[in-house]
C-alpha atoms as a PDB file:
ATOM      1  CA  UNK A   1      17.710 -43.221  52.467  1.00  0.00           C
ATOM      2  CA  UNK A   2      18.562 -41.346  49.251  1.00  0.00           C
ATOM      3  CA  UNK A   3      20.484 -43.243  46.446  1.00  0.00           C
ATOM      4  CA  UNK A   4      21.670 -40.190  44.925  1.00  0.00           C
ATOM      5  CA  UNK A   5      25.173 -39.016  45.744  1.00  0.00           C
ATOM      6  CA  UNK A   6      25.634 -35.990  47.751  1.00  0.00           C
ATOM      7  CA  UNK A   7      26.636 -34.019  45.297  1.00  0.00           C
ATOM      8  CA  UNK A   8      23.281 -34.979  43.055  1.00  0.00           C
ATOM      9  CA  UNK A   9      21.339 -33.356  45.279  1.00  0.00           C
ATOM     10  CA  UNK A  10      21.833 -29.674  44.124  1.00  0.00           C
ATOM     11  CA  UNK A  11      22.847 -26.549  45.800  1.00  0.00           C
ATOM     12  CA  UNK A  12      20.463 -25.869  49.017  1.00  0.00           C
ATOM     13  CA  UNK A  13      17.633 -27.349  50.843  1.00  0.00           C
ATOM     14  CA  UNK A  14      14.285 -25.861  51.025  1.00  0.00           C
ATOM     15  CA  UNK A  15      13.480 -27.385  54.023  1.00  0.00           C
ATOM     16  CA  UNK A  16      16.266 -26.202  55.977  1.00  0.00           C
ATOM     17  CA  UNK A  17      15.291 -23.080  57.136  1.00  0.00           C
ATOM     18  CA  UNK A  18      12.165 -24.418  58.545  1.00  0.00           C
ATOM     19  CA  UNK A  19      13.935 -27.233  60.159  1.00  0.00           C
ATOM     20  CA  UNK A  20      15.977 -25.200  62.003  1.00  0.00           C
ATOM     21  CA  UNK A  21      13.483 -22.459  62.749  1.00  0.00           C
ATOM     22  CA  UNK A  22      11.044 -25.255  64.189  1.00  0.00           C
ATOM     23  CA  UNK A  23      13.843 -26.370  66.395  1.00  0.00           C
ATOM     24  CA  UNK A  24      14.636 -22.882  67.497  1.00  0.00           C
ATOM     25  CA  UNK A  25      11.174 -22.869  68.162  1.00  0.00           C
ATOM     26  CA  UNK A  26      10.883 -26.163  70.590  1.00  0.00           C
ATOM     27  CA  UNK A  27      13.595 -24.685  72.047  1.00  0.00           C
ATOM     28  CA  UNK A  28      12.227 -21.508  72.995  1.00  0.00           C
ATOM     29  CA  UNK A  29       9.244 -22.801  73.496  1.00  0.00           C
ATOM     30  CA  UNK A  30      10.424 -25.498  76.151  1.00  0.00           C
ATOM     31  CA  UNK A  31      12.826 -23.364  78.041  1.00  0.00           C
ATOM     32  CA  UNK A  32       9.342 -21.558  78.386  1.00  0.00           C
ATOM     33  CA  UNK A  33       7.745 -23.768  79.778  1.00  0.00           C
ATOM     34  CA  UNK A  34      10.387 -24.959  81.728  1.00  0.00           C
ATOM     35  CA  UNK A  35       9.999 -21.385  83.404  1.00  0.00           C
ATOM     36  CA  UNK A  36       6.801 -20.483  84.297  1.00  0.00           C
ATOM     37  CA  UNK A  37       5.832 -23.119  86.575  1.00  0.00           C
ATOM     38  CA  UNK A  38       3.884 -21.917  89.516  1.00  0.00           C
ATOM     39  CA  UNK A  39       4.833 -24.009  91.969  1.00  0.00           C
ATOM     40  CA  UNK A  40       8.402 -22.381  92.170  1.00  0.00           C
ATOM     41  CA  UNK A  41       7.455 -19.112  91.723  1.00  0.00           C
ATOM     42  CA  UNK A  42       3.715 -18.088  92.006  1.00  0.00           C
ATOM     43  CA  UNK A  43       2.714 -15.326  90.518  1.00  0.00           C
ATOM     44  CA  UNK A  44      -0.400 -13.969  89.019  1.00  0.00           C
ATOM     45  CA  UNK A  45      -3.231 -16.155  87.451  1.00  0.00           C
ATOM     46  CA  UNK A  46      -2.985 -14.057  83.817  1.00  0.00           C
ATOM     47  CA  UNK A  47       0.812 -13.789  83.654  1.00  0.00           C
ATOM     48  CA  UNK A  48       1.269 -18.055  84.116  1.00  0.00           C
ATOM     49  CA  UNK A  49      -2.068 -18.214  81.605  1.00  0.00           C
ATOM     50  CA  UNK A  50      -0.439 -15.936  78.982  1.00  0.00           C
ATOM     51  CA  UNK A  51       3.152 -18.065  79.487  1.00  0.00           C
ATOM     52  CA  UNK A  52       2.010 -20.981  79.077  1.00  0.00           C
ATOM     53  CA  UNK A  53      -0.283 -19.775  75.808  1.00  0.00           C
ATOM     54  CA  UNK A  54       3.058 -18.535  74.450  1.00  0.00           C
ATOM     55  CA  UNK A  55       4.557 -21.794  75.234  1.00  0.00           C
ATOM     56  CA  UNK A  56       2.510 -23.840  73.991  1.00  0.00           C
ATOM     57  CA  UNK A  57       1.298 -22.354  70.579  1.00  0.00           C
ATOM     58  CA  UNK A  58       5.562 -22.411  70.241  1.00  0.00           C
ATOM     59  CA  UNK A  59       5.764 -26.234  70.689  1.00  0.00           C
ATOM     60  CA  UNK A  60       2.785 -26.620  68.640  1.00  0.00           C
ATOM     61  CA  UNK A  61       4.148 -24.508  65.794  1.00  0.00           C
ATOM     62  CA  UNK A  62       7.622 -26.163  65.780  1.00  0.00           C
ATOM     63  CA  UNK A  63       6.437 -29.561  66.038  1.00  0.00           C
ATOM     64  CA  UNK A  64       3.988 -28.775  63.033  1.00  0.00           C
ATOM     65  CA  UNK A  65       6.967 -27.090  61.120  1.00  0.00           C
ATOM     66  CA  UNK A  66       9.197 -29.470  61.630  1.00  0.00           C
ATOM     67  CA  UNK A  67       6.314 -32.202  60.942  1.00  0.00           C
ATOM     68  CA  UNK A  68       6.004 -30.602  57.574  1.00  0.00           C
ATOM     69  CA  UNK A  69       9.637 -30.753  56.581  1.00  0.00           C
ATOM     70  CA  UNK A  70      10.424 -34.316  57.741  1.00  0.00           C
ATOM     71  CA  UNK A  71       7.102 -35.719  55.500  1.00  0.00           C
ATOM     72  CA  UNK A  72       8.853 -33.230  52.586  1.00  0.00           C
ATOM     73  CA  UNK A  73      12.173 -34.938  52.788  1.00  0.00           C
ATOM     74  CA  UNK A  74      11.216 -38.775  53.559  1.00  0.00           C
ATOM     75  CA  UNK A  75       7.825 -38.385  51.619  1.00  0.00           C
ATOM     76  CA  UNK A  76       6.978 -39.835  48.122  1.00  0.00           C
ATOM     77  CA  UNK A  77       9.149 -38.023  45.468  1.00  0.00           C
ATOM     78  CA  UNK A  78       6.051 -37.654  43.056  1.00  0.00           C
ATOM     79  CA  UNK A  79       7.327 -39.005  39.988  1.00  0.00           C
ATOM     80  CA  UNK A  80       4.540 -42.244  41.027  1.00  0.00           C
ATOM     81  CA  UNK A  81       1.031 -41.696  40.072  1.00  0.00           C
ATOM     82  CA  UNK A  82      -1.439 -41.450  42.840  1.00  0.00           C
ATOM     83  CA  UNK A  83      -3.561 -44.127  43.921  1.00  0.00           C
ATOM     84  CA  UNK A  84      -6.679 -43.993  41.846  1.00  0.00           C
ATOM     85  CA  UNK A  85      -5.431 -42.620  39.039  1.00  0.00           C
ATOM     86  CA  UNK A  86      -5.686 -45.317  36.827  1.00  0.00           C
ATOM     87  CA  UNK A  87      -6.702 -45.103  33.151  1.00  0.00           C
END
């Protein structure tokens, strides 16, 4: 939780392009998924292998991306000194 007011924070995010582009991806990525299953509609061997490539390297990057922005927002602001630093 920030203690700043809202209006401390500045003018934009940096993180929330790539929040919502991760999310776009999961999305995608999911309905995907959510599509090629074989059981409902079989189809060839290399078309379900290349879907499910697709899908999955699209969950995989949106969960990364959106990994990556929530350690930037709830991650340590830097102002403390890292551990083993010590003079």
């Amino acid at each position: 939780m920030s203690a700043k007011p809202y209006e401390a924070h500045g003018d934009s995010d940096a993180t929330a392009v790539p929040a919502a582009a991760s999310l776009a991806f999961l999305a995608v990525g999911g309905w995907l998924l959510s599509t090629t299953r074989p059981w409902q509609k079989p189809g060839h061997p290399i078309t379900l292998a290349l879907e499910w490539t697709v899908s999955g390297a699209l969950l995989l990057s949106g969960l990364v991306l959106l990994a990556r922005c929530v350690r930037t927002v709830h991650g340590p602001d830097g102002a403390e000194e890292p551990a083993g630093a010590e003079n």
